[in-house]
Protein backbone atom coordinates (compact mmCIF):
# COMPACT_ATOMS: atom_id res chain seq x y z
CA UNK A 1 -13.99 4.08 29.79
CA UNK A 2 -14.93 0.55 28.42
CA UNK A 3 -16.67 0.41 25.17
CA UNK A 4 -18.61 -2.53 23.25
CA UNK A 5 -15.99 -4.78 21.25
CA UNK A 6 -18.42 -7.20 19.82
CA UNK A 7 -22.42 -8.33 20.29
CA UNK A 8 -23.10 -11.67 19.65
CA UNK A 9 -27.11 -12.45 19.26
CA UNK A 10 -28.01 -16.51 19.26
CA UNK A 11 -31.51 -17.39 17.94
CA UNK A 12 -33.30 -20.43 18.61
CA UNK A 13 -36.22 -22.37 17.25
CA UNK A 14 -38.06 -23.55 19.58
CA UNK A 15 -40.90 -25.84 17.51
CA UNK A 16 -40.47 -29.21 16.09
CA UNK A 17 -37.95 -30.30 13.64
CA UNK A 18 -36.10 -33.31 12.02
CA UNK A 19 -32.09 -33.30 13.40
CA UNK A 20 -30.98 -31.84 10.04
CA UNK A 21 -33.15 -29.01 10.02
CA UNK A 22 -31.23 -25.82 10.73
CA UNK A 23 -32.42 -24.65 14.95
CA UNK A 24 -30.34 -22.06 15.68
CA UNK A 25 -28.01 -19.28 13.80
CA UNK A 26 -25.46 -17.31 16.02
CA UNK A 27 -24.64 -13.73 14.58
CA UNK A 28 -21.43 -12.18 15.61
CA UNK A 29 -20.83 -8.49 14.70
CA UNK A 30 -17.15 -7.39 16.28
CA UNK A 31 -16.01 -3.74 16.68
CA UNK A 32 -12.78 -4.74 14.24
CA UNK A 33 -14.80 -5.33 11.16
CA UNK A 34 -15.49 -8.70 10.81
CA UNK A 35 -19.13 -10.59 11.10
CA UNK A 36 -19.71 -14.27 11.91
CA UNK A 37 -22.92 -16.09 11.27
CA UNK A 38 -23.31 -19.75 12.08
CA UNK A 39 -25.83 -21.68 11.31
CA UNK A 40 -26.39 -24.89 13.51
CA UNK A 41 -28.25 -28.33 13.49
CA UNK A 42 -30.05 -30.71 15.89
CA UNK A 43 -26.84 -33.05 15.32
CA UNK A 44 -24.13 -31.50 15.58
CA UNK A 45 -22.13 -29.60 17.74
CA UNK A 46 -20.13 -27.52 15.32
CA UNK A 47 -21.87 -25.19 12.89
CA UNK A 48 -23.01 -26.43 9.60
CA UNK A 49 -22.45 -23.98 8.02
CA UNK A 50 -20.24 -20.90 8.56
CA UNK A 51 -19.79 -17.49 6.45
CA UNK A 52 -17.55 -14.72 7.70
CA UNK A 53 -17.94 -11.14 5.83
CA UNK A 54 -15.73 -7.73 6.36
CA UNK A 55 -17.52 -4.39 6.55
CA UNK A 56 -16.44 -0.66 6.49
CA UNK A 57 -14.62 0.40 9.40
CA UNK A 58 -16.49 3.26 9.32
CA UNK A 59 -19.46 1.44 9.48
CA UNK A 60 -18.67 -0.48 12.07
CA UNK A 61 -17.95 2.16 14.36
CA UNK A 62 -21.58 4.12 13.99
CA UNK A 63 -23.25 0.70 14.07
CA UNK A 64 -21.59 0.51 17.97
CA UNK A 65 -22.30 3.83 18.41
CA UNK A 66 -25.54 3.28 17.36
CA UNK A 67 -25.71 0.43 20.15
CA UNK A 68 -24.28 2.60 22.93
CA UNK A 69 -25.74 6.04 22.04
CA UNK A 70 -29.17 5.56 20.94
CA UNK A 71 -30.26 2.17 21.99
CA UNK A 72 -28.30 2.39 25.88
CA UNK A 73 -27.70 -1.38 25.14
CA UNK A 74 -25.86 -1.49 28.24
CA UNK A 75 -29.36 -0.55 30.38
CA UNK A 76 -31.12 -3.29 28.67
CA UNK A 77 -32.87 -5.65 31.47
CA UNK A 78 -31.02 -9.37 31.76
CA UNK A 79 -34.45 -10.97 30.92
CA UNK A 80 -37.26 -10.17 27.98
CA UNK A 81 -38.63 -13.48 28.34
CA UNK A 82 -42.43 -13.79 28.32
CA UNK A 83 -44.16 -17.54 28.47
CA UNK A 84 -44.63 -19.28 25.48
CA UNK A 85 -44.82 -23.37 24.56
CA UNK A 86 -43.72 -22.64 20.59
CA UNK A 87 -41.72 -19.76 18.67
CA UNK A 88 -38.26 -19.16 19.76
CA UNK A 89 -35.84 -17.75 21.98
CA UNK A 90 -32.77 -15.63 21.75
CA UNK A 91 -29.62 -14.71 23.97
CA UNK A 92 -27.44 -11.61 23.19
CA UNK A 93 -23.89 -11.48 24.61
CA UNK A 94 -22.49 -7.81 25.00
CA UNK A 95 -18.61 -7.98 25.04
CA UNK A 96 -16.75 -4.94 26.49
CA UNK A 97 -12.79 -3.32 26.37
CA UNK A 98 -12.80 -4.52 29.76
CA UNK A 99 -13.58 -7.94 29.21
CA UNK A 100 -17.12 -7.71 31.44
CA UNK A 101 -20.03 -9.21 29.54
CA UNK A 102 -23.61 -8.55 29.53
CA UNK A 103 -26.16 -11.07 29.21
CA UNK A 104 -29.10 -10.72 27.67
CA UNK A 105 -31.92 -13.40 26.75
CA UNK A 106 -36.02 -13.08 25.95
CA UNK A 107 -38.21 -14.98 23.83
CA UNK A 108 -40.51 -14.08 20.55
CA UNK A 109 -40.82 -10.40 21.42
CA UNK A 110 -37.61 -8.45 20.38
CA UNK A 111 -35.85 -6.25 23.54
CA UNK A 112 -35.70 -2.80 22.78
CA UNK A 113 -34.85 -1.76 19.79
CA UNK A 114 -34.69 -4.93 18.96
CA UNK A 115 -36.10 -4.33 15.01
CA UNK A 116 -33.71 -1.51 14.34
CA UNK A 117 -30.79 -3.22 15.73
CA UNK A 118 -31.86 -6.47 13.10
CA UNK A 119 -32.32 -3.77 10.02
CA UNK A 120 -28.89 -2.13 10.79
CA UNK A 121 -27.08 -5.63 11.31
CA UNK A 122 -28.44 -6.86 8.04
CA UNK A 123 -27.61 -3.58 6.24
CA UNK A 124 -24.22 -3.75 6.95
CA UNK A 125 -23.20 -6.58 4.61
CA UNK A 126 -24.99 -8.84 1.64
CA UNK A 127 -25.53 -11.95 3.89
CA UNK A 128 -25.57 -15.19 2.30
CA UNK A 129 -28.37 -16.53 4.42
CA UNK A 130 -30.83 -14.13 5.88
CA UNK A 131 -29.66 -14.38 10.11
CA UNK A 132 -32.40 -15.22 12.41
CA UNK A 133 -31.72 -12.66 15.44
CA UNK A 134 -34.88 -11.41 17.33
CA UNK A 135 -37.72 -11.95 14.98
């Protein structure tokens, strides 16, 4: 049976800003231990800035089983956007052993689950910059 390998969740700002201002951070969390969070700019196309952490193993593996079990991330909707002119949006990419990938995307309102998935993402390592992800 195929199980999650990683969950990547990109968030967007949507309102005005200068090019140098920081628009969008993508948050990587993958099943081996490792967590990538980019931050990105109106100018450029690679990241401005880039921080990569290690977590507990252990950890790791009940934060997917978190994911699987008790959110059913897999039976999420493709779509949680609702109309908006300001705020910002957000795409989630759900990697799987294999290969398929679910896409996911809304705007201002988390998906479900949505604020517990944020609090156990950012309790799994001391992040350098706070990650923008649904909210």
């Amino acid at each position: 049976m195929s199980h999650i390998t990683s969950i990547t969740i990109k968030n967007y700002s949507c309102g005005m800003h200068t090019a140098e201002e920081i628009t969008c951070h993508v948050t990587t969390v993958y099943r081996t231990g490792k967590i990538k969070h980019c931050l990105f700019n109106g100018l450029s196309v690679a990241a401005v800035k880039e921080y990569e952490y290690i977590i507990d193993k252990q950890q790791c593996e009940a934060f997917f089983e978190f994911l699987s079990d008790e959110v059913k991330i897999n039976e999420w909707l493709n779509d949680y956007s609702v109309p908006v002119c300001d705020g910002w949006s957000w795409d989630v990419q759900i990697r799987h052993s294999d290969h398929s990938i679910k896409r996911v995307s809304g705007t201002v309102e988390p998906p479900p689950h949505g604020v517990e998935i944020e609090n156990s993402i950012r309790r799994l390592v001391r992040f350098k910059k706070r990650p923008w992800l649904f909210s």
